[in-house]
C-alpha atoms as a PDB file:
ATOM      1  CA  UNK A   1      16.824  -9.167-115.940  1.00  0.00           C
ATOM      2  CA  UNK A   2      13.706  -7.532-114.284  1.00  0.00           C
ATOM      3  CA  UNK A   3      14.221  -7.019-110.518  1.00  0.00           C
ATOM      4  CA  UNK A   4      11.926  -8.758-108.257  1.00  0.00           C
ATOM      5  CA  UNK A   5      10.005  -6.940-106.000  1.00  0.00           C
ATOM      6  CA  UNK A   6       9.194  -8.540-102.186  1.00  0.00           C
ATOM      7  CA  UNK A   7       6.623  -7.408 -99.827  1.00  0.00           C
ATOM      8  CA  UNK A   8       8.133  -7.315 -96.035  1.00  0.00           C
ATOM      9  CA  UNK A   9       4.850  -7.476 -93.353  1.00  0.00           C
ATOM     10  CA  UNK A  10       5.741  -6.739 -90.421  1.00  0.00           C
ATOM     11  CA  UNK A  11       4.772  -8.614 -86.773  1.00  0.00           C
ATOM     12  CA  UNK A  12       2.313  -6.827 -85.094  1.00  0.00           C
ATOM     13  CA  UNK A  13       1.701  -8.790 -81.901  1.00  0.00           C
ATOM     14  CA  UNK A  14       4.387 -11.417 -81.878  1.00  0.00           C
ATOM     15  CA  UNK A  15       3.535 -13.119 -78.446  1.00  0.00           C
ATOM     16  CA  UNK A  16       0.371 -13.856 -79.314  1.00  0.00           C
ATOM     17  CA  UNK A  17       0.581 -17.631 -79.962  1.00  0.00           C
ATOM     18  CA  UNK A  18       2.418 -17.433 -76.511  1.00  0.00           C
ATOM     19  CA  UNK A  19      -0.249 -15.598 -74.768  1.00  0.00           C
ATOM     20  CA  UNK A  20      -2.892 -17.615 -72.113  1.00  0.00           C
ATOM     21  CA  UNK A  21      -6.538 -16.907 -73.946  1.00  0.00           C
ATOM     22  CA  UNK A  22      -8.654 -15.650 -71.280  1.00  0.00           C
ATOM     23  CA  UNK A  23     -12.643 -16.897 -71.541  1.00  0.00           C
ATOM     24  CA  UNK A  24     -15.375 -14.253 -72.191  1.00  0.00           C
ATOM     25  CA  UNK A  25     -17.822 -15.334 -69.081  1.00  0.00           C
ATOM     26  CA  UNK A  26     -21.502 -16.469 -70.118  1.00  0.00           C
ATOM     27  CA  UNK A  27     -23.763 -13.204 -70.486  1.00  0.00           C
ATOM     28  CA  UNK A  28     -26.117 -15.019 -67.988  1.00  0.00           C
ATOM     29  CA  UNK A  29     -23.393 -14.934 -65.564  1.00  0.00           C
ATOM     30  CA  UNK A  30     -23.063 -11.562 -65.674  1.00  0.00           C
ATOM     31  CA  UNK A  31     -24.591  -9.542 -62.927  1.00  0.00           C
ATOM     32  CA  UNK A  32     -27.898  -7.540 -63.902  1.00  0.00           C
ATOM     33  CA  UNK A  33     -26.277  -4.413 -63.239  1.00  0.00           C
ATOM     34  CA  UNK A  34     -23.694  -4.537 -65.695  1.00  0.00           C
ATOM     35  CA  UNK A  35     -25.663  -6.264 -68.574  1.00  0.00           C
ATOM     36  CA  UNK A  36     -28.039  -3.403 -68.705  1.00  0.00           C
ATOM     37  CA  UNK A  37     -24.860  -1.395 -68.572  1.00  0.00           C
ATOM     38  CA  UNK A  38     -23.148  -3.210 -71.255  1.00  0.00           C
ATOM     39  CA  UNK A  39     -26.320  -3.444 -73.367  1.00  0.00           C
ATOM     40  CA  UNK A  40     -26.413   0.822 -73.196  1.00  0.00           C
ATOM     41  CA  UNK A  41     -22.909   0.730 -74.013  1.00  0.00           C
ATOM     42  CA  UNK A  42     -23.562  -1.844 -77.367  1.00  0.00           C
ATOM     43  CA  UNK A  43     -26.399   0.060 -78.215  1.00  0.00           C
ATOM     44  CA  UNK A  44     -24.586   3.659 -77.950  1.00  0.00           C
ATOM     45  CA  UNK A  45     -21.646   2.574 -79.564  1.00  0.00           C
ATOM     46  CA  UNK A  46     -24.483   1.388 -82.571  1.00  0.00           C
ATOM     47  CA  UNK A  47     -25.982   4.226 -82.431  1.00  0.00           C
ATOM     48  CA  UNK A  48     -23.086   6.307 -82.828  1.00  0.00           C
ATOM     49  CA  UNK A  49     -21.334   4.049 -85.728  1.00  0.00           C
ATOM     50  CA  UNK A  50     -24.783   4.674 -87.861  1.00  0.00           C
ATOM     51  CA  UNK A  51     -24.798   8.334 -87.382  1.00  0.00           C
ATOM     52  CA  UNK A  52     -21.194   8.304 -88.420  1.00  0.00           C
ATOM     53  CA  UNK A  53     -22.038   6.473 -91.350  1.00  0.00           C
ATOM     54  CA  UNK A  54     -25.172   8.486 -92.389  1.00  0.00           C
ATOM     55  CA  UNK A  55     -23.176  11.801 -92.435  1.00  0.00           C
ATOM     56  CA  UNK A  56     -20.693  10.089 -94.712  1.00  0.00           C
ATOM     57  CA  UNK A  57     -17.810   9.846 -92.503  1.00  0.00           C
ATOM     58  CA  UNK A  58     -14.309   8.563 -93.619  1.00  0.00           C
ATOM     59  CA  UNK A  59     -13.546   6.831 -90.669  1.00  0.00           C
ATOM     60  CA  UNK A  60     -13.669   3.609 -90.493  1.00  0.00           C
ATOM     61  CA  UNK A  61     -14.906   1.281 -87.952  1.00  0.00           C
END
C-alpha cells in the first residue's frame, strides 16, 4: 500500500484571533502635516516598486 503523504503548515501568528483590532483613523482626521507626509511616502514607495519592476527585479512585493 502507497504511503500517504500530509502537508504540516505551520502557525504563523497564533494570537491573532486573540488580539484587540486597532481602527485605522479617517484620512480627514489626520493632521495636514502628516497626510502630505504620508502621501510622499505612498507615492515614493510607488515609485520605487515600478522602477523595481521595470529593471526586472526578482523581488517581490
Amino acid at each position: 500500500m502507497p504511503r500517504k503523504m500530509t502537508t504540516t503548515q505551520l502557525e504563523l501568528f497564533p494570537d491573532t484571533q486573540s488580539a484587540p483590532v486597532t481602527q485605522t483613523p479617517p484620512w480627514q482626521s489626520l493632521p495636514g502635516d502628516t497626510q502630505q507626509t504620508l502621501t510622499r511616502l505612498m507615492a515614493r514607495l510607488i515609485a520605487e516598486h515600478a522602477g523595481a519592476a521595470d529593471r526586472g527585479s526578482d523581488h517581490e512585493a
